[in-house]
N, C-alpha and C. Protein backbone atom coordinates (compact mmCIF):
# COMPACT_ATOMS: atom_id res chain seq x y z
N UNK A 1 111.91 42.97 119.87
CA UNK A 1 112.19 43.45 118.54
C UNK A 1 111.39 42.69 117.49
N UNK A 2 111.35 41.05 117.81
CA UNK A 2 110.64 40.43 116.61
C UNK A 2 108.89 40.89 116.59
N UNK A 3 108.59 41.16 117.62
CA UNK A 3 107.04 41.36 117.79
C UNK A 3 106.73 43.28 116.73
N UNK A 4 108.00 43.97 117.43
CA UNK A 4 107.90 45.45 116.97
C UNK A 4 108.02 44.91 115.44
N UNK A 5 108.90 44.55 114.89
CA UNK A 5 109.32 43.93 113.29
C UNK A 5 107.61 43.67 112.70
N UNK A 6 107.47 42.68 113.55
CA UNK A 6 105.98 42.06 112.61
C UNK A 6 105.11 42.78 112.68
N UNK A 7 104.96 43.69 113.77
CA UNK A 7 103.63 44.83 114.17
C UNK A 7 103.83 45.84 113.03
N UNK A 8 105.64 46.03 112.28
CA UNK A 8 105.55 47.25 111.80
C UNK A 8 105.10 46.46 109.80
N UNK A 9 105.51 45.26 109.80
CA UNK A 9 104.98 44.87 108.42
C UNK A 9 103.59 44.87 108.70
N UNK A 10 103.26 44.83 109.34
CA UNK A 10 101.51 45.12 109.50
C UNK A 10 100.84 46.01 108.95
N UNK A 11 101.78 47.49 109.46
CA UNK A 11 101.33 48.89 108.81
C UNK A 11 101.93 49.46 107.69
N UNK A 12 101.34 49.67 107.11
CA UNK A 12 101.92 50.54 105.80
C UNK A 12 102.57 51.70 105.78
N UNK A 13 103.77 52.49 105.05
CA UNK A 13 104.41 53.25 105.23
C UNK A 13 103.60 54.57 105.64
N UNK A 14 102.59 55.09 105.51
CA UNK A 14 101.99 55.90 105.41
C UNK A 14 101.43 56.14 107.31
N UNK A 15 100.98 54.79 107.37
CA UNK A 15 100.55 54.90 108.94
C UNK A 15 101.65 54.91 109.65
N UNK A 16 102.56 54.14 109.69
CA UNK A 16 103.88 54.60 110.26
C UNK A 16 104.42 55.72 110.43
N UNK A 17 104.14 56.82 109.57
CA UNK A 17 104.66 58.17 108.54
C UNK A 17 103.74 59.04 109.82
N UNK A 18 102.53 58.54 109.81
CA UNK A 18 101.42 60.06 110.92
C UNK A 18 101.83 59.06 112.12
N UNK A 19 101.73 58.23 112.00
CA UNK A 19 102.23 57.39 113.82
C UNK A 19 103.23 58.49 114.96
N UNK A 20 104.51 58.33 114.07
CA UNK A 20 105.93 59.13 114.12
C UNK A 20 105.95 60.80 114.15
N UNK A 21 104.68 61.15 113.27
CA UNK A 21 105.01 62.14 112.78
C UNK A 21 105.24 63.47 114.37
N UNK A 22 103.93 63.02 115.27
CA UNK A 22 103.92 64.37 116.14
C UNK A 22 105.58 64.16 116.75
N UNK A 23 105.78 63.12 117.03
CA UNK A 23 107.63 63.07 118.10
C UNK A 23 108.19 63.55 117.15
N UNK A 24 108.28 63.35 115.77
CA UNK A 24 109.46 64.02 115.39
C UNK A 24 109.10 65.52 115.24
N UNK A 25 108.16 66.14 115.04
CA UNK A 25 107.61 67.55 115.32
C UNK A 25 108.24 67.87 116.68
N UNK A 26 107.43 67.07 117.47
CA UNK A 26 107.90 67.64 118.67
C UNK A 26 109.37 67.54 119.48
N UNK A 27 110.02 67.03 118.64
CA UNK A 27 111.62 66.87 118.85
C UNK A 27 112.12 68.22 118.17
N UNK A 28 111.80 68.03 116.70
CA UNK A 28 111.99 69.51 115.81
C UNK A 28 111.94 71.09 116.81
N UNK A 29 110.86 71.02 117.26
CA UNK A 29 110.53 71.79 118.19
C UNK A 29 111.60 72.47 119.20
N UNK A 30 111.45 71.28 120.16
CA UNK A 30 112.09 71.17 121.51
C UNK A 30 113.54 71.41 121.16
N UNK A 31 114.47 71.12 119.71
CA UNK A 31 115.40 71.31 119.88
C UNK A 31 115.91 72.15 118.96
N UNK A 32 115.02 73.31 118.65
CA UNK A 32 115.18 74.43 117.58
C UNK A 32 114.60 75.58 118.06
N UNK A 33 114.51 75.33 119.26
CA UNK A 33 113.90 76.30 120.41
C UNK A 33 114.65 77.46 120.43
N UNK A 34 113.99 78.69 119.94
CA UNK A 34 114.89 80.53 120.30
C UNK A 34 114.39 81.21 120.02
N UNK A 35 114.41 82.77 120.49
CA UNK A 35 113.42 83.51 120.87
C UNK A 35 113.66 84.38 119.20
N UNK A 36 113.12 84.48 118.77
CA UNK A 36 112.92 85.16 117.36
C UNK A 36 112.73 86.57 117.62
N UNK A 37 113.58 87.41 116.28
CA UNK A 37 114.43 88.56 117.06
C UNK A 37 113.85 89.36 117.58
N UNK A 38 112.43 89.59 116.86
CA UNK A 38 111.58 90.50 116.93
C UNK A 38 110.89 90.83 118.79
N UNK A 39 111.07 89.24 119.25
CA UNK A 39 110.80 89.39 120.51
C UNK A 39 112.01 89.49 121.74
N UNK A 40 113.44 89.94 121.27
CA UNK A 40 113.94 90.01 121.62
C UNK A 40 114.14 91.44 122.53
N UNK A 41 114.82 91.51 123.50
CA UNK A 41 115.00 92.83 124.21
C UNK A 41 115.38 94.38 122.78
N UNK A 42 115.77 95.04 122.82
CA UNK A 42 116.91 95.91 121.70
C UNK A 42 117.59 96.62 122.97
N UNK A 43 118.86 96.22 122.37
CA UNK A 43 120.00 96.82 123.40
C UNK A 43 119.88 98.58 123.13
N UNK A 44 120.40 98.85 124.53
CA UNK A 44 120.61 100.76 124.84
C UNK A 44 121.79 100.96 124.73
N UNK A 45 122.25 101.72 124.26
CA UNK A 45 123.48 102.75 124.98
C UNK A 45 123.13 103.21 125.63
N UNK A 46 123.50 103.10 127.01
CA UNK A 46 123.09 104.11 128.06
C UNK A 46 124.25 105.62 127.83
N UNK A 47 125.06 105.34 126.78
CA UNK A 47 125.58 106.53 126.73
C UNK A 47 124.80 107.80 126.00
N UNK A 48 123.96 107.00 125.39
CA UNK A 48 122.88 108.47 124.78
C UNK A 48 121.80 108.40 125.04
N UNK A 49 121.42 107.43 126.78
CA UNK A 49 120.68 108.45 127.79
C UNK A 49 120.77 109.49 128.63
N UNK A 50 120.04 109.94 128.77
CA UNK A 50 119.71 111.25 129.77
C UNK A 50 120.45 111.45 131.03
N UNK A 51 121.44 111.53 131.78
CA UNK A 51 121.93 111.22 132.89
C UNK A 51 120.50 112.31 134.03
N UNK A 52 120.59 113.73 133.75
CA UNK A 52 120.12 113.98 134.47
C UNK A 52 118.37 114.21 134.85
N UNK A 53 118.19 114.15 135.89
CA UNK A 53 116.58 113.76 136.13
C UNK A 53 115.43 114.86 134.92
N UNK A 54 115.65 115.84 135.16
CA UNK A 54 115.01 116.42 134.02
C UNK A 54 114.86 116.69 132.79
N UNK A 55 116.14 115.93 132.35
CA UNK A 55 116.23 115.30 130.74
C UNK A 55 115.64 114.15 130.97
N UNK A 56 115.29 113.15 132.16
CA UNK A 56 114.90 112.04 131.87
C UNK A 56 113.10 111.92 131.52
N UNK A 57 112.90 113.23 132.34
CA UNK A 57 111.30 113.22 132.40
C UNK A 57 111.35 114.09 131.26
N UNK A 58 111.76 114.98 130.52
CA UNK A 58 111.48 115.79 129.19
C UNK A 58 111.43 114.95 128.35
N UNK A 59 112.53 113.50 128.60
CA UNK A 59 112.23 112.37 127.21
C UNK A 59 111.11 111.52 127.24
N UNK A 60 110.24 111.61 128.79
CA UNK A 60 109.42 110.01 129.33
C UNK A 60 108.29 110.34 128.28
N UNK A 61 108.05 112.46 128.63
CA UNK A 61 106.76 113.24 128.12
C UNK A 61 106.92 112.95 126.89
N UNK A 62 108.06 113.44 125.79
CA UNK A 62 108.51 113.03 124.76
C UNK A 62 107.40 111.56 124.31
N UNK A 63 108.22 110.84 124.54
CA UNK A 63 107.74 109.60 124.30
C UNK A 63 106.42 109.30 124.45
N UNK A 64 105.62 109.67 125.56
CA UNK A 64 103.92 109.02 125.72
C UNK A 64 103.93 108.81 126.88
N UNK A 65 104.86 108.80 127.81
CA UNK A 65 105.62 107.59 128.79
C UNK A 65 105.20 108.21 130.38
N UNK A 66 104.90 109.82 130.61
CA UNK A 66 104.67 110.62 131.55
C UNK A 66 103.36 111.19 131.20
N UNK A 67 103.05 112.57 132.04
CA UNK A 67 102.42 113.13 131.95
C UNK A 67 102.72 114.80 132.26
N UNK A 68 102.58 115.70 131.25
CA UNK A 68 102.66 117.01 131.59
C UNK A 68 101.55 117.59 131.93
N UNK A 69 101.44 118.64 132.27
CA UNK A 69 100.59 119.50 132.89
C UNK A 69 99.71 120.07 131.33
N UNK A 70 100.55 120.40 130.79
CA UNK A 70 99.70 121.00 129.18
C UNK A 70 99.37 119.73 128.44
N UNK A 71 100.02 118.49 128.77
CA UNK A 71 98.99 117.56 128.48
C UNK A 71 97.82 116.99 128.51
N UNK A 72 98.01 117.35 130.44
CA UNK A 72 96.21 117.00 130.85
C UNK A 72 95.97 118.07 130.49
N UNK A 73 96.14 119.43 130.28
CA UNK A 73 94.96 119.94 130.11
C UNK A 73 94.35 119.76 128.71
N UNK A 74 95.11 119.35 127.84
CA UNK A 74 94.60 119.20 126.59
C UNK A 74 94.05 117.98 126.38
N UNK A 75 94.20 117.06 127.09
CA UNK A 75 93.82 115.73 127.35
C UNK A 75 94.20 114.68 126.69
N UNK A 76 95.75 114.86 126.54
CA UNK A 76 96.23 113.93 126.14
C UNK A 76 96.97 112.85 127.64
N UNK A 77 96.85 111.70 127.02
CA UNK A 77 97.11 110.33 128.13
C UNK A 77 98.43 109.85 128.49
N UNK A 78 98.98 109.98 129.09
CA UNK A 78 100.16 108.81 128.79
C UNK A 78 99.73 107.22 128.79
N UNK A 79 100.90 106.66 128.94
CA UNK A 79 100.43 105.05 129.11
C UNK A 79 100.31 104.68 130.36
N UNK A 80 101.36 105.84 131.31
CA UNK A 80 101.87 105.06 132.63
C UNK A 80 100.76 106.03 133.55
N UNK A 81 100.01 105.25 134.78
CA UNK A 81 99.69 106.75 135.77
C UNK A 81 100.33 106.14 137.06
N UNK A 82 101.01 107.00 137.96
CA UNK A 82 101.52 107.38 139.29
C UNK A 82 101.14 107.58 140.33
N UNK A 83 101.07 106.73 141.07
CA UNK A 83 100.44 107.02 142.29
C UNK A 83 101.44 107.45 143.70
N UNK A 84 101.39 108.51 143.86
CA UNK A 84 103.04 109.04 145.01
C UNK A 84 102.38 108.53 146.38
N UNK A 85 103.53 107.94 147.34
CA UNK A 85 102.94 107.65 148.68
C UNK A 85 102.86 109.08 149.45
N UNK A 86 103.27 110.43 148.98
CA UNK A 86 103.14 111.48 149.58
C UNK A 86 101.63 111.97 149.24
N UNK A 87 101.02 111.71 148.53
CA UNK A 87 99.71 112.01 148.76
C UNK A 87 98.48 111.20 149.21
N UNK A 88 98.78 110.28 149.84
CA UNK A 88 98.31 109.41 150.65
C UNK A 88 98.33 109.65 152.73
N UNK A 89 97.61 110.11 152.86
CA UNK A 89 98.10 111.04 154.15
C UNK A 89 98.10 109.75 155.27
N UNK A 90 97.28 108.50 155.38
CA UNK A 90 97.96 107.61 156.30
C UNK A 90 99.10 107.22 156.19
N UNK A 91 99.15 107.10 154.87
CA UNK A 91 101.07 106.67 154.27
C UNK A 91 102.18 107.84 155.34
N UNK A 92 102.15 108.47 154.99
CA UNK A 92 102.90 109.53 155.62
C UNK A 92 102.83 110.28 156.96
N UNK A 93 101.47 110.06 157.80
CA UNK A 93 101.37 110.05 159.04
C UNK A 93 101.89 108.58 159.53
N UNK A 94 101.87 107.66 159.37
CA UNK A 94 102.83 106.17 159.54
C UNK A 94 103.73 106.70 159.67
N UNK A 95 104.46 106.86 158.34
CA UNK A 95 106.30 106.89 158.79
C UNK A 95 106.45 107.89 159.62
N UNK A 96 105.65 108.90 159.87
CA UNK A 96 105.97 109.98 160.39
C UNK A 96 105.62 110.06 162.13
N UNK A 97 105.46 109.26 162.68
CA UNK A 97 105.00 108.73 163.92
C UNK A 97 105.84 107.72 164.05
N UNK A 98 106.32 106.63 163.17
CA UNK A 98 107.10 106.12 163.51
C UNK A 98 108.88 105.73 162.88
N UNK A 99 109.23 107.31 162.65
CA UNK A 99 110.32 107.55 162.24
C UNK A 99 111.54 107.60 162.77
N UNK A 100 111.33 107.19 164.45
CA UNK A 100 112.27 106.95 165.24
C UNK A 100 112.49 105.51 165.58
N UNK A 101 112.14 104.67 164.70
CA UNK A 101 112.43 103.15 164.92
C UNK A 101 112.89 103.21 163.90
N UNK A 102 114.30 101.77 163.74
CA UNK A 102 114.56 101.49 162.20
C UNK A 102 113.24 100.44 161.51
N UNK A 103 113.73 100.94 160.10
CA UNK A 103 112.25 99.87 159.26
C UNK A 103 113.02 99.12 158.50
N UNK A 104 112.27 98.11 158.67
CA UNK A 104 112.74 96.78 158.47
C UNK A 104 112.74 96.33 157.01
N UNK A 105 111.31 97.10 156.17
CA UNK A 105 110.21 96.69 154.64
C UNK A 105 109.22 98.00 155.04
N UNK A 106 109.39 98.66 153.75
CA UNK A 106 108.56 99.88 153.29
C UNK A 106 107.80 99.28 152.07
N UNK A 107 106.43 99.15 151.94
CA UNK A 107 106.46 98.61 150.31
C UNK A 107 105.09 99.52 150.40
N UNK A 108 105.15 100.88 149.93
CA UNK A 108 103.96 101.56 149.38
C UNK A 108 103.11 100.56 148.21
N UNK A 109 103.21 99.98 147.47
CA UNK A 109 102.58 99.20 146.36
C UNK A 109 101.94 98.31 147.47
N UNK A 110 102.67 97.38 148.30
CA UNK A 110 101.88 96.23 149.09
C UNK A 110 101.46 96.88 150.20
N UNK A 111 101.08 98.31 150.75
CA UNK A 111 100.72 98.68 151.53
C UNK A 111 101.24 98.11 152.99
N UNK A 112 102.75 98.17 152.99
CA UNK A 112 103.03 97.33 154.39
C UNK A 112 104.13 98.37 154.81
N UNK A 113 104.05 98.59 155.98
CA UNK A 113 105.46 99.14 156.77
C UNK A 113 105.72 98.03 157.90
N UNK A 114 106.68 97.59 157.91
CA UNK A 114 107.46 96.76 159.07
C UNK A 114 108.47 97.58 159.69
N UNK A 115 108.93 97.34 160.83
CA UNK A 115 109.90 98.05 161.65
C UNK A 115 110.52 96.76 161.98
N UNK A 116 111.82 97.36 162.49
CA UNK A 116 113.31 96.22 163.09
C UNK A 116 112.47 96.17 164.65
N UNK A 117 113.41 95.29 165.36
CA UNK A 117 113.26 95.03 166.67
C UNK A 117 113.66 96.13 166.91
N UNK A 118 113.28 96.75 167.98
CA UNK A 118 112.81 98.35 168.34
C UNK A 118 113.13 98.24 170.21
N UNK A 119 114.08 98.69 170.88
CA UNK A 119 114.53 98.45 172.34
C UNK A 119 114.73 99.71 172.93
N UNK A 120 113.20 100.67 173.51
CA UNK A 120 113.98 101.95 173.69
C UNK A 120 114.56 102.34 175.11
N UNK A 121 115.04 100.72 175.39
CA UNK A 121 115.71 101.31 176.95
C UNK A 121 117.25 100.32 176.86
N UNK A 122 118.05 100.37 177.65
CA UNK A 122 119.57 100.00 177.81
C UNK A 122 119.69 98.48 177.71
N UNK A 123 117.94 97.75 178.50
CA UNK A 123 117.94 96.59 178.65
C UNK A 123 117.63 95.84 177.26
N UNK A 124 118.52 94.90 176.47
CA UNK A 124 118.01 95.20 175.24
C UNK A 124 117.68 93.50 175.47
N UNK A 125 117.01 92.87 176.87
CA UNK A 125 116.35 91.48 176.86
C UNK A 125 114.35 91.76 176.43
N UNK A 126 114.43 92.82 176.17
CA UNK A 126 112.88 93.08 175.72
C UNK A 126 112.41 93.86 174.51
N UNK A 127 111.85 93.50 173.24
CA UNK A 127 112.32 94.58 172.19
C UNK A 127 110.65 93.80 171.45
N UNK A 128 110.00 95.54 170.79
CA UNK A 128 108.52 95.16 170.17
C UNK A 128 109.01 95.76 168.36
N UNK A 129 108.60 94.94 167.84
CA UNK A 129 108.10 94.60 165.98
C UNK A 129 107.04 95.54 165.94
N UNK A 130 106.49 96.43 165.23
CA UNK A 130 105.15 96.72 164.83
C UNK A 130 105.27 96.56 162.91
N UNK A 131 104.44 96.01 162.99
CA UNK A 131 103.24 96.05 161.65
C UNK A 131 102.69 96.69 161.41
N UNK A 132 102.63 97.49 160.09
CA UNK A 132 101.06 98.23 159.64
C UNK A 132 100.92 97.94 158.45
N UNK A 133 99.71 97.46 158.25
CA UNK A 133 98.84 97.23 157.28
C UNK A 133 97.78 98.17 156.45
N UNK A 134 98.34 99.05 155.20
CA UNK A 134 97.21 99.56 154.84
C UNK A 134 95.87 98.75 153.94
N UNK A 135 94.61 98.90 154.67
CA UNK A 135 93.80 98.11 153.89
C UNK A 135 93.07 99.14 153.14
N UNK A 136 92.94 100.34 153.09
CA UNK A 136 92.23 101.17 152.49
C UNK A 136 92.81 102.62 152.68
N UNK A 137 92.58 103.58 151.80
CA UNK A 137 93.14 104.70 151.68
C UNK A 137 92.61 105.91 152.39
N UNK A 138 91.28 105.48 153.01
CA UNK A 138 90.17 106.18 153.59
C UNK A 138 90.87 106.55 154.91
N UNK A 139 90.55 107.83 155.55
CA UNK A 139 90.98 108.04 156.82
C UNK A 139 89.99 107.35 157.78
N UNK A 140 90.02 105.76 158.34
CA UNK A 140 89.52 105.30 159.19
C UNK A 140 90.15 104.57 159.86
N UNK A 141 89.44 103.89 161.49
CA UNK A 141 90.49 103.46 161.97
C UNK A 141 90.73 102.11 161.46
N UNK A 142 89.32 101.25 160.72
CA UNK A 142 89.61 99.93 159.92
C UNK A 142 90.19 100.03 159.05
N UNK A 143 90.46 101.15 158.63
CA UNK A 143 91.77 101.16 157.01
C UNK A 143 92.95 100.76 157.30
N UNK A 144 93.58 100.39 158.90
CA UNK A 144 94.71 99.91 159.68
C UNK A 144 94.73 98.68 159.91
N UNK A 145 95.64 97.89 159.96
CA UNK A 145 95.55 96.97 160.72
C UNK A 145 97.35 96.77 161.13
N UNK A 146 97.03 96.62 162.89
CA UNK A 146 98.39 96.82 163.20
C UNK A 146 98.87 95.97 164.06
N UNK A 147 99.80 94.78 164.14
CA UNK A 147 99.77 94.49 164.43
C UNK A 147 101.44 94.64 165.62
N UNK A 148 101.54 93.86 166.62
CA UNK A 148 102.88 94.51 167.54
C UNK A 148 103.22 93.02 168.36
N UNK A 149 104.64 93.51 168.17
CA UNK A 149 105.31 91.58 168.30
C UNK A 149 106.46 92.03 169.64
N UNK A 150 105.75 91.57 170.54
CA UNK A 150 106.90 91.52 171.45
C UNK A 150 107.43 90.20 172.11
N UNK A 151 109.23 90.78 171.49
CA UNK A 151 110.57 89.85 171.86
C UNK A 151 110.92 89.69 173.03
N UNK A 152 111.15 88.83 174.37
CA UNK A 152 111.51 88.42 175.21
C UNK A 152 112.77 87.56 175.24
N UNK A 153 113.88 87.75 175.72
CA UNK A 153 115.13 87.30 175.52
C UNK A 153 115.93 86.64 176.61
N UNK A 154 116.21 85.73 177.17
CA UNK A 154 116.55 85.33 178.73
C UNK A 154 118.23 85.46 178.01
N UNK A 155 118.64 84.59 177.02
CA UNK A 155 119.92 84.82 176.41
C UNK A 155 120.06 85.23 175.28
N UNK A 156 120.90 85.02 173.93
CA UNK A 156 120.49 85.60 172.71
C UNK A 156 120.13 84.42 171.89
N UNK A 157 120.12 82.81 172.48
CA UNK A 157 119.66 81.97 172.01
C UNK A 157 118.26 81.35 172.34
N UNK A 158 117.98 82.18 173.14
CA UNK A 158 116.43 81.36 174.04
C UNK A 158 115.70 82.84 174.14
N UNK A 159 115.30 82.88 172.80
CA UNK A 159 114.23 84.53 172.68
C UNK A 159 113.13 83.59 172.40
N UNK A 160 111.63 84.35 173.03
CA UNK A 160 110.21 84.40 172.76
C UNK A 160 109.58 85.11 172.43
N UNK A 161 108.84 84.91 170.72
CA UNK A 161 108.37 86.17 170.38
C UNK A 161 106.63 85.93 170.16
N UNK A 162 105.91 87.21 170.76
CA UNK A 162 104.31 86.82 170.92
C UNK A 162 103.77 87.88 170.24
N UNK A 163 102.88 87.95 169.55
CA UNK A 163 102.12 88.76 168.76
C UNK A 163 100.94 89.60 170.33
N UNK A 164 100.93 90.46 170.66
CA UNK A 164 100.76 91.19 171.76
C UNK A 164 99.52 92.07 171.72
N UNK A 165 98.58 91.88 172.03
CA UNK A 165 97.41 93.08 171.95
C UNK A 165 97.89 94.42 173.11
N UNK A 166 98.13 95.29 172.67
CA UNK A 166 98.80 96.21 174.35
C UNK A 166 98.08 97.45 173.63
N UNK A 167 98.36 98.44 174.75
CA UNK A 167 97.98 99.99 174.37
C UNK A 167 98.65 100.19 173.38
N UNK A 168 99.77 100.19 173.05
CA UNK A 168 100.83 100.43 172.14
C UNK A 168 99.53 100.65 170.28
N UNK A 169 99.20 99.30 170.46
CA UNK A 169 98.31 99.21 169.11
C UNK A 169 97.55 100.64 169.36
N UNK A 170 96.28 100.21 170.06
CA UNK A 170 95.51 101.46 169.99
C UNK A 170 95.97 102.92 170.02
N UNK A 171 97.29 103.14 170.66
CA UNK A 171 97.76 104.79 170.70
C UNK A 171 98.09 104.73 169.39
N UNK A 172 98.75 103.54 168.90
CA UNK A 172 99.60 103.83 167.44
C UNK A 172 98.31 104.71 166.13
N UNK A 173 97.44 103.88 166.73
CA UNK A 173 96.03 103.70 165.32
C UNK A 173 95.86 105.18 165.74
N UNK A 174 94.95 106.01 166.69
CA UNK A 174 94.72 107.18 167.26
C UNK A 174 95.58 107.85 166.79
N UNK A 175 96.37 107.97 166.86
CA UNK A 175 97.59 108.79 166.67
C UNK A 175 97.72 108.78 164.75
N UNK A 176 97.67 108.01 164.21
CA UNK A 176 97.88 107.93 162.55
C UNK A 176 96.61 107.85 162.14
N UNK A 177 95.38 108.17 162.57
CA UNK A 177 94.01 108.72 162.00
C UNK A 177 94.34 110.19 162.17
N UNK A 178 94.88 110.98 163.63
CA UNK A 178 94.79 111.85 164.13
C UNK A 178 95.29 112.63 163.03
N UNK A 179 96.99 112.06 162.98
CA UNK A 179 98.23 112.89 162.38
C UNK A 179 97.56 113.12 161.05
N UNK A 180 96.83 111.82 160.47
CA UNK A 180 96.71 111.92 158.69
C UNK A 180 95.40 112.77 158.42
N UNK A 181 94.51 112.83 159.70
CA UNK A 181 93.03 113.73 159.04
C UNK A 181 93.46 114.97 159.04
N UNK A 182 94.91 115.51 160.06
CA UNK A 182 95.38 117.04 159.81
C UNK A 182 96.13 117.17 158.96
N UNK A 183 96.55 115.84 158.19
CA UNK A 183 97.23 116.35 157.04
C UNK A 183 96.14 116.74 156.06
N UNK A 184 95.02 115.59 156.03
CA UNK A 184 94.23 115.99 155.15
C UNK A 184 93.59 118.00 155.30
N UNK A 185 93.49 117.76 156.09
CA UNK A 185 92.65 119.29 156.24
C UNK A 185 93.71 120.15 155.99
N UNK A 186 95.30 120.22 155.92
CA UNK A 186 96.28 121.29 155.88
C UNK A 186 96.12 121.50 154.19
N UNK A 187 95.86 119.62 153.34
CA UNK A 187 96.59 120.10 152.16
C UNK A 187 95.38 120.62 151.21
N UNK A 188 93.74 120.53 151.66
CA UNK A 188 92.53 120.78 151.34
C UNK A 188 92.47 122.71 151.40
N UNK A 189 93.11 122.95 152.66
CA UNK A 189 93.88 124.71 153.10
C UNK A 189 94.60 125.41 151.64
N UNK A 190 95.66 124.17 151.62
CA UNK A 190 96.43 124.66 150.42
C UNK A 190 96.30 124.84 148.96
N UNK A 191 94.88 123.94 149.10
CA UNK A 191 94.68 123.83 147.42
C UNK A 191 93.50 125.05 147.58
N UNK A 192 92.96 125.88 148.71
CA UNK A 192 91.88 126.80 148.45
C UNK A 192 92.43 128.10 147.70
């Protein structure tokens, strides 16, 4: 204290004054901290929203928020654009090939389908995972990547699980180029 005492008759009120000044700013700060209103959420009544789906999209168009059909043609924008996993034909040759396993993670945005442990016989000490990976939207067979995990079980505490190169991969891939290039060509039919 006697050293702080003499260090502070040293300085003049003024240097003391900007010395201090940023901590007490930054105390001011730190403890006057709140979100100012303007950036605040604004509460809804959800009672004077739309319950049903086609009041909800008559208000999105309303707003800017969608897109109508007499919009594009006039060429007006919304803000938001949509991308459906139904017009994506590997998307939907996937689930559709493998719609008899449960799925585990669907994430159209991260391009991933996972499936549950999958056992299609009584013995349930052997059970395969598949993976699919969309890397591209293109009907090819590198736009896949698939990978297949097979579980080995002696009890239900002493399971081994190995990431597996088998036929399984390759029929899967064949089969979801196959299924999705006839989707492509059915819905190319439909738009003639």
């Amino acid at each position: 204290m006697i050293i702080k005492y003499k260090f502070c008759q040293n300085l003049s009120f003024v240097e003391i004054f900007f010395k201090y000044l940023p901590i007490f700013v930054l105390f001011l700060l730190l403890t006057n901290c709140g979100v100012p209103n303007w950036a605040k959420p604004s509460k809804v009544d959800s009672r004077s929203q739309p319950v049903n789906a086609k009041e909800k999209a008559r208000k999105n168009i309303n707003e800017g928020r969608g897109i109508s059909i007499g919009g594009a043609l006039k060429g007006r924008r919304g803000g938001t654009t949509y991308e459906f996993s139904t017009s994506n034909s590997l998307w939907r040759a996937s689930l559709e090939l493998i719609d008899f396993i449960p799925l585990s993670t669907v994430d159209y945005s991260g391009g991933i389908i996972i499936t549950d442990w999958y056992s299609d016989s009584a013995d349930s000490s052997e059970s395969v995972k598949i993976t699919i990976r969309f890397l591209s939207n293109e009907i090819q067979s590198n736009s896949l990547k698939i990978i297949v995990h097979n579980k080995k079980c002696k009890t239900n505490e002493n399971c081994n699980i190995n990431e597996i190169d088998s036929k399984i991969k390759q029929e899967l891939r064949r089969s979801i180029i196959t299924k999705a290039a006839q989707f492509e060509r059915d819905s190319k039919k439909t738009k003639k």
